[in-house]
Protein backbone atom coordinates (compact mmCIF):
# COMPACT_ATOMS: atom_id res chain seq x y z
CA UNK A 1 84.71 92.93 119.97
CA UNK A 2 83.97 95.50 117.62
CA UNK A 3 80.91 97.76 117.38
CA UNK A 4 79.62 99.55 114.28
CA UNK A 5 78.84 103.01 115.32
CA UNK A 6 75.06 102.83 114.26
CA UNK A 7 74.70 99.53 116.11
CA UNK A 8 77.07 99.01 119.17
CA UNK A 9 75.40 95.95 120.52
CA UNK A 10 76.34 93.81 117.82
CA UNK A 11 79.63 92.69 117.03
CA UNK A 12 81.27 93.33 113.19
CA UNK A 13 82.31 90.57 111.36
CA UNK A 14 85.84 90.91 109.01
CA UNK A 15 83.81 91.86 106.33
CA UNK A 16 81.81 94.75 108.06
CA UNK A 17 84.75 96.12 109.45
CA UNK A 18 86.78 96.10 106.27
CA UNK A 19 83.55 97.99 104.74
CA UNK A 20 83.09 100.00 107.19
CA UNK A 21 87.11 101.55 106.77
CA UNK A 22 86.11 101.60 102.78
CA UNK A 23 83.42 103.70 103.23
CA UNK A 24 85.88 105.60 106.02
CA UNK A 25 83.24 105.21 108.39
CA UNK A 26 84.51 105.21 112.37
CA UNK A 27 85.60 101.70 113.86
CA UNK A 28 85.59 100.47 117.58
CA UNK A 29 88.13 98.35 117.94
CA UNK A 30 91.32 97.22 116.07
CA UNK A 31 92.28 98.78 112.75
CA UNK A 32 91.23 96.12 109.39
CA UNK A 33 93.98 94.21 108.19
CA UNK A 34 94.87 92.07 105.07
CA UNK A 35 97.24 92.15 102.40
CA UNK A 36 97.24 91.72 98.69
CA UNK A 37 98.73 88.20 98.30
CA UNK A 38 100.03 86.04 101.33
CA UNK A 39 102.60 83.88 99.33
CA UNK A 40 104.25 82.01 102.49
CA UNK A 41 102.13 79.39 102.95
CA UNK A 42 104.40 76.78 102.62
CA UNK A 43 106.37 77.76 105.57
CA UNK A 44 103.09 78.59 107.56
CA UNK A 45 100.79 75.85 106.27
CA UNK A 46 103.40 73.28 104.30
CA UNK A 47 101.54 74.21 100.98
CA UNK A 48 101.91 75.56 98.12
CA UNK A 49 100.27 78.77 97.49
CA UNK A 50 97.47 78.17 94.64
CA UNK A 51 99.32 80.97 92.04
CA UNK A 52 102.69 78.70 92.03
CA UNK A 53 100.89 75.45 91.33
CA UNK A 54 100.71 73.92 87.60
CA UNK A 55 98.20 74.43 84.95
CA UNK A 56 99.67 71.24 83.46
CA UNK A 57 99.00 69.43 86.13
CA UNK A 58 95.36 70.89 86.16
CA UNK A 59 94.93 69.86 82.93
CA UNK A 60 95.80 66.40 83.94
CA UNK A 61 93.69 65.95 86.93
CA UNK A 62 90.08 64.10 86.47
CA UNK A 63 87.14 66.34 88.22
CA UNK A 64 87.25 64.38 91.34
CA UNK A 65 91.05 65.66 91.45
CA UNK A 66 90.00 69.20 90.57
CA UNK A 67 87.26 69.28 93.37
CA UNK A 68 89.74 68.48 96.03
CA UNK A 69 91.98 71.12 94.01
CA UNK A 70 89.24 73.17 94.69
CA UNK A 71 88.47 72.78 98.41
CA UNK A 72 92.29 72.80 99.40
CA UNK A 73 92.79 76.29 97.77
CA UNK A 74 89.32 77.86 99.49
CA UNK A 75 90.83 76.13 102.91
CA UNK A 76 94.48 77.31 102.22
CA UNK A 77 92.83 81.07 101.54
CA UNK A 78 90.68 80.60 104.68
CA UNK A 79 93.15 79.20 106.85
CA UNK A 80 95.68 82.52 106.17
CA UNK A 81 92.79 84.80 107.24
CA UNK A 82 92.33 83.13 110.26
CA UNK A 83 95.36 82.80 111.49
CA UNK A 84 96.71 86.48 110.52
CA UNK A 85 93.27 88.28 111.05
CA UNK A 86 92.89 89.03 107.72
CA UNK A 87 89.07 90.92 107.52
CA UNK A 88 89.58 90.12 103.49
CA UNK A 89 90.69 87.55 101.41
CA UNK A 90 92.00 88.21 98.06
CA UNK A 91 91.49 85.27 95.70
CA UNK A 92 93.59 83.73 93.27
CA UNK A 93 91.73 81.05 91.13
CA UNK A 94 93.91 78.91 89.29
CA UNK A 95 92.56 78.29 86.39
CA UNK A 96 91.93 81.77 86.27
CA UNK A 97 88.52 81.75 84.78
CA UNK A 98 85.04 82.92 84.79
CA UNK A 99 83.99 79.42 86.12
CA UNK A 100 86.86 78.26 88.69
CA UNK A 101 86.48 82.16 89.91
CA UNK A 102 82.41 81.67 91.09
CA UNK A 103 83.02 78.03 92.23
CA UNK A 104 85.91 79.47 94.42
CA UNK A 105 83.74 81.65 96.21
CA UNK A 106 81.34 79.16 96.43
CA UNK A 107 83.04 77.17 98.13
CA UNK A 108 84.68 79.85 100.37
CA UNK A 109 80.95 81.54 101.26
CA UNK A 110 79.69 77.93 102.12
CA UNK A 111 83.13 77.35 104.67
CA UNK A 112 82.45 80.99 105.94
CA UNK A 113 79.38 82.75 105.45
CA UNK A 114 79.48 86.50 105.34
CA UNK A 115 82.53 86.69 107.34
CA UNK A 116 85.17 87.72 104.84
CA UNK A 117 84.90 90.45 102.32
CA UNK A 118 86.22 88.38 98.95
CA UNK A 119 87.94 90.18 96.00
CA UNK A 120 89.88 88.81 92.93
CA UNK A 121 91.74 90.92 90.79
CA UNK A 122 89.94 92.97 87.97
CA UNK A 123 92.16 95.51 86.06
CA UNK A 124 91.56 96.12 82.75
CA UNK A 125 93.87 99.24 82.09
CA UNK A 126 97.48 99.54 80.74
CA UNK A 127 100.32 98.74 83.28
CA UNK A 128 104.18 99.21 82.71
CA UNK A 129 104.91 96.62 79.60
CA UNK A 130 107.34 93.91 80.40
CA UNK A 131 110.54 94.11 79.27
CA UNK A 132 109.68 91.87 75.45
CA UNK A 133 106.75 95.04 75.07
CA UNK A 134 108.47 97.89 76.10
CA UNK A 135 109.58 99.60 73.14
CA UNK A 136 106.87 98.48 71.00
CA UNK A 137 104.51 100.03 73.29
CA UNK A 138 106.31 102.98 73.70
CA UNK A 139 106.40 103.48 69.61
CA UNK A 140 102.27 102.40 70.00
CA UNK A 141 101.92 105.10 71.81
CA UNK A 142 103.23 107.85 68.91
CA UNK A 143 102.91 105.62 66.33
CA UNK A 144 98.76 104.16 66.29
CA UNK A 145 97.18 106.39 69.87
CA UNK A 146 93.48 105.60 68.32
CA UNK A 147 94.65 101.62 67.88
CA UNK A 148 95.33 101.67 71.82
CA UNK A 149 92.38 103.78 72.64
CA UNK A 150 90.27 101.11 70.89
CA UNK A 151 92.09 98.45 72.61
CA UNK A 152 91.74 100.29 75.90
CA UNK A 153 87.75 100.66 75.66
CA UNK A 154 87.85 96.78 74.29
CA UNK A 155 90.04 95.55 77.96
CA UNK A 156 87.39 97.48 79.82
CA UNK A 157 84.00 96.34 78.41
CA UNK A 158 85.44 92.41 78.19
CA UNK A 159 86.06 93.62 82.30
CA UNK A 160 83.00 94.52 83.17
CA UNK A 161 81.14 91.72 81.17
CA UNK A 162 82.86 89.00 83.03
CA UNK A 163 81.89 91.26 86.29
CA UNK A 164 78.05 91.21 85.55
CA UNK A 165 78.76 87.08 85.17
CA UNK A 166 80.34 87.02 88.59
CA UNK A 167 77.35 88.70 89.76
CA UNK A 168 74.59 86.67 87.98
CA UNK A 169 76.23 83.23 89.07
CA UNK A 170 76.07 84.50 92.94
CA UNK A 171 72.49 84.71 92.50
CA UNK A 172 70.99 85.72 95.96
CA UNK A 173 73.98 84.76 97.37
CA UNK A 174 76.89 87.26 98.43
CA UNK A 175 79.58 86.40 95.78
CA UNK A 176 82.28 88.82 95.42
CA UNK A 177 82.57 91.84 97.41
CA UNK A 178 85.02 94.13 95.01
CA UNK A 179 88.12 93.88 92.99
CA UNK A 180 91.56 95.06 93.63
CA UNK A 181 92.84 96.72 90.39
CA UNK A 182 96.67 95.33 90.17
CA UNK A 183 98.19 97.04 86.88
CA UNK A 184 101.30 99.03 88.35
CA UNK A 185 101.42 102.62 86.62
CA UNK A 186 105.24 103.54 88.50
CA UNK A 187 108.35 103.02 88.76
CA UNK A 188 110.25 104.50 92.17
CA UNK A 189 110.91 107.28 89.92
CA UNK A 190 108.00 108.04 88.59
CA UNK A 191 104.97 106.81 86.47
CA UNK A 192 106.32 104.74 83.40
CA UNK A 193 103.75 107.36 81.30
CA UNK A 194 103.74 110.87 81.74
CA UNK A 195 101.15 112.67 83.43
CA UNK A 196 99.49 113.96 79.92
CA UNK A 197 100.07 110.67 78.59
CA UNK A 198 98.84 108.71 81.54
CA UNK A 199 95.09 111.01 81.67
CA UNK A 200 95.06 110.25 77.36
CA UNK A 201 95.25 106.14 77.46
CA UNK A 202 95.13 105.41 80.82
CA UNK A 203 92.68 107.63 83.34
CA UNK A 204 89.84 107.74 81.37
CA UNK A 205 89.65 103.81 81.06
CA UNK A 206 90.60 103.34 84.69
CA UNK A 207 87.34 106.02 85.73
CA UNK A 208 84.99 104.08 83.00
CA UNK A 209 85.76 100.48 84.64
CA UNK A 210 85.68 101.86 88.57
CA UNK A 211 82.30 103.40 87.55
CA UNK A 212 80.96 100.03 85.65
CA UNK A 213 82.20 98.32 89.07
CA UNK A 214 80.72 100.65 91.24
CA UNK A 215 76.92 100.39 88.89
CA UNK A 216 76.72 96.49 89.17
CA UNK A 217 77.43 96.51 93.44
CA UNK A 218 81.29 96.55 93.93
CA UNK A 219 84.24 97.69 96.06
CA UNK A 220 87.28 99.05 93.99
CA UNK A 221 90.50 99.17 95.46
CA UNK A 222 93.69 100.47 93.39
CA UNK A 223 96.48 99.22 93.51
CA UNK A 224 100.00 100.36 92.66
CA UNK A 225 103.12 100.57 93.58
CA UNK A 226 106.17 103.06 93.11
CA UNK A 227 105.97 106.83 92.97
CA UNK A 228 101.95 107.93 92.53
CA UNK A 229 102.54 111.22 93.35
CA UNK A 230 102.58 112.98 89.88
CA UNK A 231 99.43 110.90 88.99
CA UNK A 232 97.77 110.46 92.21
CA UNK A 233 95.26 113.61 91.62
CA UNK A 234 94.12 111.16 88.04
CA UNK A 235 94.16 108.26 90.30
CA UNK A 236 91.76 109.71 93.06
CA UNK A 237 89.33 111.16 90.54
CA UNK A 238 88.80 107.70 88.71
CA UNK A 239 87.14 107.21 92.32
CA UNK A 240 87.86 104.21 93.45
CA UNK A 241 86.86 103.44 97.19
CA UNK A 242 90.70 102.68 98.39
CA UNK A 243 94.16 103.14 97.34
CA UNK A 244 96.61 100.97 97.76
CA UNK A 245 100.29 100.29 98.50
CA UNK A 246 101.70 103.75 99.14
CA UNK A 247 104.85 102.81 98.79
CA UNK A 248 107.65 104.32 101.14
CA UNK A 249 110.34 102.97 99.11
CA UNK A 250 109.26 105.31 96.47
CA UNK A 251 108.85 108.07 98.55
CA UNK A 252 105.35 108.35 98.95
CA UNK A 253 104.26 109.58 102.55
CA UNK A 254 100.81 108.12 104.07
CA UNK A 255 101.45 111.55 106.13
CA UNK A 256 101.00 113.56 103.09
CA UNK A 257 97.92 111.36 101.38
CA UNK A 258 96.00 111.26 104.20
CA UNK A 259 96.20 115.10 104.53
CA UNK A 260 95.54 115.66 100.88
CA UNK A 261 92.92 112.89 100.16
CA UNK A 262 92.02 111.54 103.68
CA UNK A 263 88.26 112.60 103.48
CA UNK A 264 87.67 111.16 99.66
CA UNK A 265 88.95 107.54 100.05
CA UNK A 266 90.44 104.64 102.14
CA UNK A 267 94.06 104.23 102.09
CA UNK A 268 96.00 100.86 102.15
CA UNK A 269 99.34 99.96 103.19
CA UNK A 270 102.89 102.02 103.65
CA UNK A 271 104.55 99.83 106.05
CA UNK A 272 108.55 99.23 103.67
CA UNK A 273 108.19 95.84 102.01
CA UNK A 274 112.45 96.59 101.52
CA UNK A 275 112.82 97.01 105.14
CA UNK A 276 111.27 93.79 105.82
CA UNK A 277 113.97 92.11 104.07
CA UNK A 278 116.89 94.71 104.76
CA UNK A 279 115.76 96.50 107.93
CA UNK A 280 116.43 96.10 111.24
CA UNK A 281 114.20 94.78 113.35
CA UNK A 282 113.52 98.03 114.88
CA UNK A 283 113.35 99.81 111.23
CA UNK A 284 110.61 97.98 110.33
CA UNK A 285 108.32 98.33 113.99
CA UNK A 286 108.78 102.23 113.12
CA UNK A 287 107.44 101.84 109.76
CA UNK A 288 104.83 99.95 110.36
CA UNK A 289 104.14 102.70 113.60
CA UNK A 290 104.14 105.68 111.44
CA UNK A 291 101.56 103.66 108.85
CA UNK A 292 99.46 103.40 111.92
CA UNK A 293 100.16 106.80 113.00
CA UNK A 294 99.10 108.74 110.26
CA UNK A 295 96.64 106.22 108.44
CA UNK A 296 94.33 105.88 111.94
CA UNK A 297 93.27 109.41 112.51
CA UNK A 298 89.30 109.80 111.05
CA UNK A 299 88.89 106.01 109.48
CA UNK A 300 89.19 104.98 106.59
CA UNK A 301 92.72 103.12 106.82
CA UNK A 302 93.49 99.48 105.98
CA UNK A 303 97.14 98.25 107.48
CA UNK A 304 99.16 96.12 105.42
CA UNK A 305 102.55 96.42 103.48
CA UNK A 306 103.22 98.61 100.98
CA UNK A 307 103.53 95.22 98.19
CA UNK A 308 102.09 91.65 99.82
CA UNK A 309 104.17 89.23 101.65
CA UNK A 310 106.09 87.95 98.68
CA UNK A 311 108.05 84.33 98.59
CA UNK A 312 111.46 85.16 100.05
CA UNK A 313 110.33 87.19 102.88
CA UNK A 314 111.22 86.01 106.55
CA UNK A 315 107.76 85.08 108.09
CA UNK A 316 109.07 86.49 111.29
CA UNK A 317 109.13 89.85 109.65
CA UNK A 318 105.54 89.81 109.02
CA UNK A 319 104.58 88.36 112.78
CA UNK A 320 106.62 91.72 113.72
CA UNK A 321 104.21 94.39 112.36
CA UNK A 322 101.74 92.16 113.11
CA UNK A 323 102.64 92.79 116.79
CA UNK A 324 102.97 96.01 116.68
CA UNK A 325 99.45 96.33 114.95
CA UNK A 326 97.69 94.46 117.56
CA UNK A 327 99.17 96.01 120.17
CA UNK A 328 99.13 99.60 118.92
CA UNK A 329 96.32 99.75 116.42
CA UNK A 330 93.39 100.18 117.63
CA UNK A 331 90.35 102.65 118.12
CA UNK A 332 89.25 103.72 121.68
């Protein structure tokens, strides 16, 4: 059982406890767990996960179709919680859309209550351009600055409006908990902008939409991978309530961010997606011990991998740190 520290005769659900390490407030019990996208569900469940199905074949179904669309993605979602001890279930509507999004967690709050936070994906701010946009971003960027800016501002109030929907279709009910902000910034190298550049078209939009998240009732969690560490200070200012992945491969120590920015928000993550697939077996118990380690102390630490457990990945693997969380993390 776990106890909130206010009220140690009742139990905390998922959801309390993964609020409760997002406000980095002291947990009895085992440390929260989820991660960003569980993409193996055809090995663990024999389905297809709901991102890799076809919008063609959406398009094609009649509504009866659609609603059992529906209720086999909210059970697929639920179903990976429960059996991995998720405490918070990042969904993935597909459509992606301001409608299929609220009847999703519909359907999820009437299968589970309150006993799941629930987050979708809400960035708004400029990630690293694909490979097509590269250069013509990069010549955007000394070529029309005040064009971007525009565009910037433009991403981030079409955000927010579709956030203040989410929230007046839940009504009285719970509805989404937060959003998980999934534009990647870095490379393993470094931040794709510079540090100036990144605080001119990028930190000042990210801080406006955490804020406008924040006003209308919701979590924020960031998310990116690769090297942080010449942007983190930018990154913890916008305030979100969590960071996420800190990602080893990159050289970015959970030691080191919990020392420097342990006591201002949550941290997520850290155990080596790489070694999952190229460790040893032993390699990746360590890593997923020294995420433990050094993200425990005080709160406010959420243990998962430093990506999500991507389509490729041995499911064993996961079921490794998975032991060595339940077994070694928890709070006396």
């Amino acid at each position: 059982l776990y106890y909130d520290e206010w009220s140690r005769e009742q139990p905390m659900t998922p959801r309390e406890r993964f609020i409760a390490a997002l406000e980095r407030r002291p947990i009895i019990g085992r440390v929260p767990h989820f991660e960003l996208v569980f993409f193996l569900t055809m090995e663990a469940f024999g389905k297809v996960h709901p991102s890799h199905r076809s919008y063609h074949q959406w398009m094609q179904m009649q509504e009866t179709e659609r609603q059992l669309h529906r209720a086999d993605m909210a059970d697929l979602f639920i179903a990976t919680a429960a059996r991995y001890e998720h405490d918070a279930i990042f969904l993935h509507p597909n459509p992606d859309s301001v409608e299929e999004t609220s009847r999703l967690v519909d359907l999820v709050r009437e299968k589970t209550g309150d006993r799941y936070f629930l987050m979708r994906h809400g960035d708004a701010t400029f990630s690293i351009p694909d490979g097509n946009e590269m250069v013509q971003f990069a010549y955007r960027l000394a070529d029309e600055p005040a064009k971007l800016k525009q565009e910037a501002d433009e991403r981030v109030n079409r955000a927010l409006e579709r956030a203040a929907q989410w929230q007046k279709a839940a009504g009285q009910g719970l509805g989404l908990d937060g959003f998980a902000l999934c534009a990647d910034y870095c490379f393993n190298t470094g931040p794709f902008l510079s540090p100036a550049q990144f605080s001119e078209f990028v930190a000042p939009y990210l801080t406006r939409l955490i804020q406008g998240y924040r006003e209308l009732g919701y979590y924020v969690i960031k998310h990116t991978d690769g090297n942080i560490m010449p942007i983190i200070d930018q990154l913890v200012a916008a305030n979100p309530h969590a960071l996420h992945s800190l990602d080893p491969q990159a050289g970015v120590d959970i030691a080191e961010v919990k020392r420097r920015y342990g006591d201002r928000l949550c941290l997520m993550g850290n155990v080596n997606c790489g070694l999952m697939d190229t460790g040893t077996v032993a390699e990746v118990q360590e890593s997923a011990r020294y995420a433990l380690r050094h993200g425990m102390p005080g709160g406010g630490y959420v243990f998962c991998t430093s990506n999500c457990i991507y389509t490729g990945m041995r499911l064993e693997r996961y079921e490794t740190i998975l032991d060595i969380w339940r077994n070694e993390g928890n709070y006396q």
